[in-house]
Every structure is written in C-alpha cells, then in structure tokens.
PDB file of N, CA and C in Angstrom:
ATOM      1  N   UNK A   1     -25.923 -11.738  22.589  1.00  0.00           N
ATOM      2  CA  UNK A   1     -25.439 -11.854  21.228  1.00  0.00           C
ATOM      3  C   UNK A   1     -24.476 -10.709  20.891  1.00  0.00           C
ATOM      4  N   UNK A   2     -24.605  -9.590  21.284  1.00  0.00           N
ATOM      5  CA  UNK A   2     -23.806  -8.364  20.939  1.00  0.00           C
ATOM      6  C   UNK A   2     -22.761  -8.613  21.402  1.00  0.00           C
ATOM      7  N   UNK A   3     -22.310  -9.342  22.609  1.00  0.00           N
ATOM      8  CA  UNK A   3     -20.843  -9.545  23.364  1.00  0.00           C
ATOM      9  C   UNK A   3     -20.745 -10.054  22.595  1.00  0.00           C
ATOM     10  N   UNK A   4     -20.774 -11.222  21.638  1.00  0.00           N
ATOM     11  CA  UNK A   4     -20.039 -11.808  20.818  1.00  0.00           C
ATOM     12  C   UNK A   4     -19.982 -10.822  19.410  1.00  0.00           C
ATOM     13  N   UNK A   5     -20.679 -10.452  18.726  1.00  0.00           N
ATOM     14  CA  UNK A   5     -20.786  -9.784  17.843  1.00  0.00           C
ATOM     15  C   UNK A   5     -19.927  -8.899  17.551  1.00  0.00           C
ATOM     16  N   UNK A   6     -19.745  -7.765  18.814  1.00  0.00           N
ATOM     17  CA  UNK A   6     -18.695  -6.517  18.327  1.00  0.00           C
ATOM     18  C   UNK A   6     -17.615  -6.662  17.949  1.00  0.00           C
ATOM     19  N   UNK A   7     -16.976  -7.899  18.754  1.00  0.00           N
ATOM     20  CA  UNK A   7     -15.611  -8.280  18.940  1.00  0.00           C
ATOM     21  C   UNK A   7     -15.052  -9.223  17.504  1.00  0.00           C
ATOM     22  N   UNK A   8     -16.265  -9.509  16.967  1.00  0.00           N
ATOM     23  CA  UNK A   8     -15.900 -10.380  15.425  1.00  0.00           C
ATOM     24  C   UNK A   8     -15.746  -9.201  14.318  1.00  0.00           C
ATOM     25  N   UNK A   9     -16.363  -8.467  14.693  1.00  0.00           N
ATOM     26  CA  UNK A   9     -16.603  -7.094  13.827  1.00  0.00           C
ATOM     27  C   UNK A   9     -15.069  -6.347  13.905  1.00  0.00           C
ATOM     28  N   UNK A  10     -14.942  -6.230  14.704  1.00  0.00           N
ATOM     29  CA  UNK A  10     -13.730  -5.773  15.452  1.00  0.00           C
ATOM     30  C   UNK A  10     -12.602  -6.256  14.660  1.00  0.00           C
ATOM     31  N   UNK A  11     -12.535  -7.637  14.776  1.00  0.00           N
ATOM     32  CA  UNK A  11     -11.355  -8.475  14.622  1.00  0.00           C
ATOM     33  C   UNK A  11     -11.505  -8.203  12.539  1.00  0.00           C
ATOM     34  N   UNK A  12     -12.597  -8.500  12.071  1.00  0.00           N
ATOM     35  CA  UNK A  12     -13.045  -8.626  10.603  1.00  0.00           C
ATOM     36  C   UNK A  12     -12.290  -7.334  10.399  1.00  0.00           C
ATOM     37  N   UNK A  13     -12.847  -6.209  10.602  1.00  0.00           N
ATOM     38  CA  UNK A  13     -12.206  -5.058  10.012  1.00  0.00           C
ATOM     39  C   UNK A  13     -10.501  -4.571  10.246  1.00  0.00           C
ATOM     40  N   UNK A  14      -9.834  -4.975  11.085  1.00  0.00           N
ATOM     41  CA  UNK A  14      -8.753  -5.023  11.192  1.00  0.00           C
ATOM     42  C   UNK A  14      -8.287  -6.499  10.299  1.00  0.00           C
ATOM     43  N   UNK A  15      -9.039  -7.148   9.795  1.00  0.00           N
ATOM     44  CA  UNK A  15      -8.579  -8.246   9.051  1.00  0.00           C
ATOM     45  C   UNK A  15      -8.169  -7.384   7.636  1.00  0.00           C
ATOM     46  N   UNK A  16      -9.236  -6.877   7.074  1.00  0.00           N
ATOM     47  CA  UNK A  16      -9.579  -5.956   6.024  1.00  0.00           C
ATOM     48  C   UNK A  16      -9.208  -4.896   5.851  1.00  0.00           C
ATOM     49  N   UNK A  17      -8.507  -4.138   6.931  1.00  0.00           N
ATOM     50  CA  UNK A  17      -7.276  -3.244   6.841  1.00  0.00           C
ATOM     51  C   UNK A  17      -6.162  -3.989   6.329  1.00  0.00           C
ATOM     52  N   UNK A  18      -5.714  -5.049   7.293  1.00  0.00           N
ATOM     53  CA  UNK A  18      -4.772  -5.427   6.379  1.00  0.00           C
ATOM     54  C   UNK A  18      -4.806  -5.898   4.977  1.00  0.00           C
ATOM     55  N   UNK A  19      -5.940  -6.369   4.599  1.00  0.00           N
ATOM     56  CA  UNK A  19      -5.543  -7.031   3.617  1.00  0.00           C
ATOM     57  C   UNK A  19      -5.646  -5.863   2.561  1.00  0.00           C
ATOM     58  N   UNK A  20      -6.432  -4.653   2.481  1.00  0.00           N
ATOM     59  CA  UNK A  20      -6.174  -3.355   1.908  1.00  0.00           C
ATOM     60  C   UNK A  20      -4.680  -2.856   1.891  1.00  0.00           C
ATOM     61  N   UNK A  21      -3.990  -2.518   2.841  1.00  0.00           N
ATOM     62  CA  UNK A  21      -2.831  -2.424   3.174  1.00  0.00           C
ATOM     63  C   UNK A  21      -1.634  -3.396   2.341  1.00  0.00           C
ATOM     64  N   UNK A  22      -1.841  -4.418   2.331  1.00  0.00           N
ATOM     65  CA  UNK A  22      -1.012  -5.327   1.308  1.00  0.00           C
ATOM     66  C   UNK A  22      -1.289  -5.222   0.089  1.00  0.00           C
ATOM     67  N   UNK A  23      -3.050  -4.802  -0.296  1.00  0.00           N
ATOM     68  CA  UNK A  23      -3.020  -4.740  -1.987  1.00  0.00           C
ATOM     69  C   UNK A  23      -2.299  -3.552  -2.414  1.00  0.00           C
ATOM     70  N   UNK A  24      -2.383  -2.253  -1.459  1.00  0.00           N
ATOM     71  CA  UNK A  24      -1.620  -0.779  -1.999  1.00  0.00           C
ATOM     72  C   UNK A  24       0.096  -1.323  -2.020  1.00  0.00           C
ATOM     73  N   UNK A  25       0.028  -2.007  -0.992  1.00  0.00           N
ATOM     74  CA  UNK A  25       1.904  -2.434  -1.054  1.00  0.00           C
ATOM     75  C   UNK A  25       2.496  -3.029  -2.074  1.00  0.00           C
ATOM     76  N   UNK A  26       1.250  -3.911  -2.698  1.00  0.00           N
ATOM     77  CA  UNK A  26       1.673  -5.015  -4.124  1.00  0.00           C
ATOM     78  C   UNK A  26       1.456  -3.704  -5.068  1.00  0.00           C
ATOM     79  N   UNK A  27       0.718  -3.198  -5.062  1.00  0.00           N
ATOM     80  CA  UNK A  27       0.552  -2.495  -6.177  1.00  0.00           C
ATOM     81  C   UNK A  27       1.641  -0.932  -6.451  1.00  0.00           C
ATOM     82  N   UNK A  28       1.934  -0.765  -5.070  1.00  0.00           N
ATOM     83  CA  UNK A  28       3.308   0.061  -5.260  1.00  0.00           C
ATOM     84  C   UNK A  28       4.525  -0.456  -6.054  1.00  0.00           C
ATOM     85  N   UNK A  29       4.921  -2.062  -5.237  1.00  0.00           N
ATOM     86  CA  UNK A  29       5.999  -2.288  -5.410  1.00  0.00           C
ATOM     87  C   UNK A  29       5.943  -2.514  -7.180  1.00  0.00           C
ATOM     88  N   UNK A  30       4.557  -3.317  -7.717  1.00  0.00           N
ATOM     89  CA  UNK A  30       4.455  -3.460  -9.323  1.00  0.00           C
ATOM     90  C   UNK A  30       4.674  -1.754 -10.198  1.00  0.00           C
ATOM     91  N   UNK A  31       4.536  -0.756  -9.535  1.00  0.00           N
ATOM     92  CA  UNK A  31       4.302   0.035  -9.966  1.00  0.00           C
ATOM     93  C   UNK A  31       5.780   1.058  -9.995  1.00  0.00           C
ATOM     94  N   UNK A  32       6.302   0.412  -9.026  1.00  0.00           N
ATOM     95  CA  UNK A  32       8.012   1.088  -9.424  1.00  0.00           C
ATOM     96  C   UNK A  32       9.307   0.104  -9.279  1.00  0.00           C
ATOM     97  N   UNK A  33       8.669  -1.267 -10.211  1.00  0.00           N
ATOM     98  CA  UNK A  33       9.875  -2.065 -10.679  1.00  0.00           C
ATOM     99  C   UNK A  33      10.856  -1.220 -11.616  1.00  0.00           C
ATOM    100  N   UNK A  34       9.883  -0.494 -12.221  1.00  0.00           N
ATOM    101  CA  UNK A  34      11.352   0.195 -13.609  1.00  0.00           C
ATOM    102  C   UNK A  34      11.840   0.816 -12.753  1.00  0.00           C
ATOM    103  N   UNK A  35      12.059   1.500 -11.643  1.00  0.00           N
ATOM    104  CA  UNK A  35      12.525   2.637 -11.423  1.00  0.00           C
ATOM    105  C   UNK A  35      13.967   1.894 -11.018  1.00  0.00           C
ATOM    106  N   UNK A  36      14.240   1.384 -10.529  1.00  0.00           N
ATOM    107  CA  UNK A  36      15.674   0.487 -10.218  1.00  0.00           C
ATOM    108  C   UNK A  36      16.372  -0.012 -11.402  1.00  0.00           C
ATOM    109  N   UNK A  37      15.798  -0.283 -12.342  1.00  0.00           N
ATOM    110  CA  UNK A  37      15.966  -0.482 -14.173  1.00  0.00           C
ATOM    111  C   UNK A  37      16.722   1.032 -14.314  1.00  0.00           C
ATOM    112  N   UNK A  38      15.667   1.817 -14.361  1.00  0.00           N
ATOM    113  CA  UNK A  38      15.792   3.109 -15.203  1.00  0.00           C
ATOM    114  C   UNK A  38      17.119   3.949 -14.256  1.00  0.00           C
ATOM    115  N   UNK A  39      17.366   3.674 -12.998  1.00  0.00           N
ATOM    116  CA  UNK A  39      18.294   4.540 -12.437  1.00  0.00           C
ATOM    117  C   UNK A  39      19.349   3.555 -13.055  1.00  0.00           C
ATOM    118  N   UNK A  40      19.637   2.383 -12.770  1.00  0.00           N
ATOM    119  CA  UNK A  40      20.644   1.679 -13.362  1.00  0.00           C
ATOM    120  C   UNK A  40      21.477   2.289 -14.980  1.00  0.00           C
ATOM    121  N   UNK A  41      20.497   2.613 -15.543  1.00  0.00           N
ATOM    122  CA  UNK A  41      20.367   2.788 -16.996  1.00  0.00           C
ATOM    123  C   UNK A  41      20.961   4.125 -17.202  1.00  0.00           C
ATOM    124  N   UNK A  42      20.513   5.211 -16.286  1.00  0.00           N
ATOM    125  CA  UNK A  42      20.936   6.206 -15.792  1.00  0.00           C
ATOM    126  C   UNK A  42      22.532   6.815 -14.940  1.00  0.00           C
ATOM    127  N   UNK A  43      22.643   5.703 -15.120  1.00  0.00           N
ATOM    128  CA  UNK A  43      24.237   5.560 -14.219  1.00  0.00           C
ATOM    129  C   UNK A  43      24.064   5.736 -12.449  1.00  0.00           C
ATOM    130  N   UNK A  44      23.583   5.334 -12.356  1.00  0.00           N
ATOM    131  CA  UNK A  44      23.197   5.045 -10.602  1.00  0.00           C
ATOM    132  C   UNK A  44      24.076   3.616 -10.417  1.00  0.00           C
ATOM    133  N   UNK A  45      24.674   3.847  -8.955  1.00  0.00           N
ATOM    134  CA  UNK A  45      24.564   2.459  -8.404  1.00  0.00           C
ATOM    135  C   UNK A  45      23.993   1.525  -8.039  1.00  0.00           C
ATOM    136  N   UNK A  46      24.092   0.009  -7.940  1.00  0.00           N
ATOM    137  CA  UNK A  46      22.922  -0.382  -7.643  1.00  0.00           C
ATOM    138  C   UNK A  46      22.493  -0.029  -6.203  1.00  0.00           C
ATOM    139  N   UNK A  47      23.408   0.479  -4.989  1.00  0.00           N
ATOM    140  CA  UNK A  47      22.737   0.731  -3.933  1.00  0.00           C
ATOM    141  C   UNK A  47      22.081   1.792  -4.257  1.00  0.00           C
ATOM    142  N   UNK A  48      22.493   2.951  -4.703  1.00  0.00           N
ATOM    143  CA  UNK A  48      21.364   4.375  -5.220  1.00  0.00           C
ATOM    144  C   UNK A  48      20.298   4.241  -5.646  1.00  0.00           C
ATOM    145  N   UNK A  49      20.137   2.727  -6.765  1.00  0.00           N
ATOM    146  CA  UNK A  49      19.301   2.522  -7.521  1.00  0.00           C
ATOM    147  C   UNK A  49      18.513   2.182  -6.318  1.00  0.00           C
ATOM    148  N   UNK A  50      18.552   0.938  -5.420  1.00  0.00           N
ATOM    149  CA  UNK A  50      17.727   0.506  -4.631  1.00  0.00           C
ATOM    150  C   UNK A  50      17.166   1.552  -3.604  1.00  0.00           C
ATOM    151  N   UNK A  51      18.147   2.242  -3.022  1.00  0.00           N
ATOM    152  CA  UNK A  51      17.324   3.500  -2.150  1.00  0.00           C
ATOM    153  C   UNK A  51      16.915   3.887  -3.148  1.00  0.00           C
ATOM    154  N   UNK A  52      16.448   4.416  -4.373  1.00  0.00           N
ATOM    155  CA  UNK A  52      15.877   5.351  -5.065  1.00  0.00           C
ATOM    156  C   UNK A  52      14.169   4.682  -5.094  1.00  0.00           C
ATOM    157  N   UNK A  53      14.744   3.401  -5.586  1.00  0.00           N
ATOM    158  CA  UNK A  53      13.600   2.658  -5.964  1.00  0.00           C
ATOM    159  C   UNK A  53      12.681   1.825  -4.358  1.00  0.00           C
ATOM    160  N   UNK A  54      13.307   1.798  -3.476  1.00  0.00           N
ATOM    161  CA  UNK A  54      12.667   1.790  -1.623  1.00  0.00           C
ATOM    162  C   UNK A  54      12.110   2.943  -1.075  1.00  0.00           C
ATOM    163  N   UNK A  55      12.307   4.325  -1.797  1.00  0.00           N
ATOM    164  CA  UNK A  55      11.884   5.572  -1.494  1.00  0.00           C
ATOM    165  C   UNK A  55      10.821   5.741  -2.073  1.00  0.00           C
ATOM    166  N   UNK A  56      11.226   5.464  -3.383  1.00  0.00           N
ATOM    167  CA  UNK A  56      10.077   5.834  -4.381  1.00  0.00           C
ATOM    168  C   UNK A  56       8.625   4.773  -3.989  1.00  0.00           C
ATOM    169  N   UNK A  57       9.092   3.557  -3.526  1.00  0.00           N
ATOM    170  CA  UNK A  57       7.711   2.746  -3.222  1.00  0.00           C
ATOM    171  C   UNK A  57       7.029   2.976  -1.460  1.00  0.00           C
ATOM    172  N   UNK A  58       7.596   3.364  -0.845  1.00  0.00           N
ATOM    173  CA  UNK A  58       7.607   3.816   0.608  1.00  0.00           C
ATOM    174  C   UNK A  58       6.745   4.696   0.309  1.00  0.00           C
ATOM    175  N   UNK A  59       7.195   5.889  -0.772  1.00  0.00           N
ATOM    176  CA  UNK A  59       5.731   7.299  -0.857  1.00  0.00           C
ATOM    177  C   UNK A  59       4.787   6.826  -1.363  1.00  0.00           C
ATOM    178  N   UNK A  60       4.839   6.195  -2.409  1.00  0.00           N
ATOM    179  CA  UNK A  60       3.808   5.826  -3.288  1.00  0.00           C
ATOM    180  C   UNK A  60       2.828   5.262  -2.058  1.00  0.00           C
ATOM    181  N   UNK A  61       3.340   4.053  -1.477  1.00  0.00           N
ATOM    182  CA  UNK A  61       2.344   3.930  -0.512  1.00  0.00           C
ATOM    183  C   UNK A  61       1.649   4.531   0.234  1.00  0.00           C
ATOM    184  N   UNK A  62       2.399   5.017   0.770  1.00  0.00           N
ATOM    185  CA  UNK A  62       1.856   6.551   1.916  1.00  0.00           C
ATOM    186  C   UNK A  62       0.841   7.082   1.188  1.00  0.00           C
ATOM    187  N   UNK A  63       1.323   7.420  -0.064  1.00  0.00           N
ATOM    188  CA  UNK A  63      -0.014   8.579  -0.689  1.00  0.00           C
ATOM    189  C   UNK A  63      -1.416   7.689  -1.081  1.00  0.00           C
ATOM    190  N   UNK A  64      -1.095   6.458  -1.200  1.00  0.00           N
ATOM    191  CA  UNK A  64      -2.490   6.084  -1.647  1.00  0.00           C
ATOM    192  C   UNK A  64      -3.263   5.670  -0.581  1.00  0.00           C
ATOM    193  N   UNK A  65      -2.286   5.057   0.496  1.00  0.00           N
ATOM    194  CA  UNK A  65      -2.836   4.750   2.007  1.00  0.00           C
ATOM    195  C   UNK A  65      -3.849   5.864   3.201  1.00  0.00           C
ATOM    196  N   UNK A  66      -2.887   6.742   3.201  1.00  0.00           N
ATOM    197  CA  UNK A  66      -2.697   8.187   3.448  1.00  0.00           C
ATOM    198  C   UNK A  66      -4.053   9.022   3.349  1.00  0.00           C
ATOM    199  N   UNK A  67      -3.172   9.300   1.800  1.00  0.00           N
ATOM    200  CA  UNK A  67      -4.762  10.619   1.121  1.00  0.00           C
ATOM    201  C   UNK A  67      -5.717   9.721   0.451  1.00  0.00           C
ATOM    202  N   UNK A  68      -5.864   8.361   0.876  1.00  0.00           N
ATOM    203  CA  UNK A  68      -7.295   7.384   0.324  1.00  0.00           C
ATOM    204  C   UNK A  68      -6.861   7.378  -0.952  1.00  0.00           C
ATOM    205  N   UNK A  69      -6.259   7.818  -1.718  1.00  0.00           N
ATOM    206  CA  UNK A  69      -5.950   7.526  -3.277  1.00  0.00           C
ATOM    207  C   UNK A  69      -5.953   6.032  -3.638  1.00  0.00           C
ATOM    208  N   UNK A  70      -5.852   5.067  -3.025  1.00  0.00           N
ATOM    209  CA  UNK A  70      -6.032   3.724  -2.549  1.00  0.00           C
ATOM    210  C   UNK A  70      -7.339   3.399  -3.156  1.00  0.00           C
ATOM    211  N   UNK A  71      -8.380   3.571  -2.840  1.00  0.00           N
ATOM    212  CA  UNK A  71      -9.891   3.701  -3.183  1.00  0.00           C
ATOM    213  C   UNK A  71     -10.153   4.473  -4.494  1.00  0.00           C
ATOM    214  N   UNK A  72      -9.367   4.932  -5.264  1.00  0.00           N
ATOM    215  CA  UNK A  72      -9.879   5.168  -6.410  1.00  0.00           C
ATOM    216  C   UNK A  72      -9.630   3.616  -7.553  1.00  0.00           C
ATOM    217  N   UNK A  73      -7.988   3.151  -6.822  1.00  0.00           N
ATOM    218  CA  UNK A  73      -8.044   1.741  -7.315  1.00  0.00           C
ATOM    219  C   UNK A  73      -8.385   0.691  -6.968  1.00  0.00           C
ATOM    220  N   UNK A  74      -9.122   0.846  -5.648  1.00  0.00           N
ATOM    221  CA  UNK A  74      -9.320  -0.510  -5.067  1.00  0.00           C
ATOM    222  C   UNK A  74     -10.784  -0.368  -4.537  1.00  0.00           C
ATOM    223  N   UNK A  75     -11.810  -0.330  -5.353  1.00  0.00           N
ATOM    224  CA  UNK A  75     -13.396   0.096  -4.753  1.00  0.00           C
ATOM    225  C   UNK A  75     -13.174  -0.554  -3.637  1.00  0.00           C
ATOM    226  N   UNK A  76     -13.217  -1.650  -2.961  1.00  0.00           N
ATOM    227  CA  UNK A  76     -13.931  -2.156  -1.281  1.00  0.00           C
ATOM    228  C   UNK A  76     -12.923  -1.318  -0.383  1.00  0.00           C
ATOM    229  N   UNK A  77     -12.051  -0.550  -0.646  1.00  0.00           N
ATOM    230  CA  UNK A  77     -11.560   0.545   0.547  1.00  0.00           C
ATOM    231  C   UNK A  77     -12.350   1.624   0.516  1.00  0.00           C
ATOM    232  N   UNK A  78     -13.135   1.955   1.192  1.00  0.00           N
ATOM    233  CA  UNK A  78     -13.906   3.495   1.405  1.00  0.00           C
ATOM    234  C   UNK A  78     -13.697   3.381   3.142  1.00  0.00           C
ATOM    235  N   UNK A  79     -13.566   5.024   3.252  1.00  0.00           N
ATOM    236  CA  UNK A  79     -13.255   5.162   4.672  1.00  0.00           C
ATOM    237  C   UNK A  79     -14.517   4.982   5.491  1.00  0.00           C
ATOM    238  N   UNK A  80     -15.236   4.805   5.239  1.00  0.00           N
ATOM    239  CA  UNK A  80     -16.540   4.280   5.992  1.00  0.00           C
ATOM    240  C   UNK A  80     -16.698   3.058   6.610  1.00  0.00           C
ATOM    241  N   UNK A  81     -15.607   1.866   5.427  1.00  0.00           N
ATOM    242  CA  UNK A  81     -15.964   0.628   5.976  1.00  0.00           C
ATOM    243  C   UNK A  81     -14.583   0.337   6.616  1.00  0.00           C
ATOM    244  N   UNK A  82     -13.666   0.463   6.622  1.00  0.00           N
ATOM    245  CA  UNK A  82     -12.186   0.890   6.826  1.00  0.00           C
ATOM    246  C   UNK A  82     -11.863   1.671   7.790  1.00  0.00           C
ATOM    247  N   UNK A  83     -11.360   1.706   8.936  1.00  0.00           N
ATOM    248  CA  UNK A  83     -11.002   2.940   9.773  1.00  0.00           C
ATOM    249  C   UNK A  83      -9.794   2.312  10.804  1.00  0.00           C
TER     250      UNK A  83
END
C-alpha cells in the first residue's frame, strides 16, 4: 500500500503548490492594476507604465511566495503542509 501511497502524496502536494502559487499570482496581479493607471496619470509611457506595473507584480509575488507572507492571506499555505 505505501508504494502506492507516497507517490499520490507526492503528486497532491505539488498539485497544491501550484494551486497556492496561482492564488499569490491572482492576487498580485488584482493588487497592482492601479499602478499602470496611476503611472499613466503620472506622465509615464505606456511601455514605462507596463514595466513599472510587471515589476511591481513580479516582487509582490516573490515577497509573499518567498517570505510566506502568502499565508497570512491565504490560511491552507503553511510551510508544513507546502514544501
């Protein structure tokens, strides 16, 4: 039974990474729509605006992915069940 077992376990939690991984990504990208607004508004180009606003969601991710900041908004990520 365990030969079968580990390997579902296995596969489940790399399921559940990703799907953690996509909620921090949705929730970046919702989280710096203005910023491509606000540089616009600001006199940016729209390419400036877009690197500004692809930079700005690139960290955001990182940091919540990263330093677990992720898990303060998303209870079922704890690094225990996650790795």
């Amino acid at each position: 039974m365990k030969k079968y077992y580990d390997p579902v376990v296995e596969t489940m939690r790399k399921k559940q990474r990703l799907g953690a991984d996509l909620a921090l990504a949705y929730m970046a990208l919702i989280s710096n729509t203005d910023v491509y607004s606000d540089m616009l508004e600001r006199g940016a180009t729209k390419k400036e605006a877009a690197w500004v606003a692809l930079g700005s969601t690139a960290a955001m991710f990182s940091v919540d992915r990263f330093a677990h900041l992720g898990e303060v908004f998303y209870d079922d990520l704890t690094a225990e069940s996650i790795k």
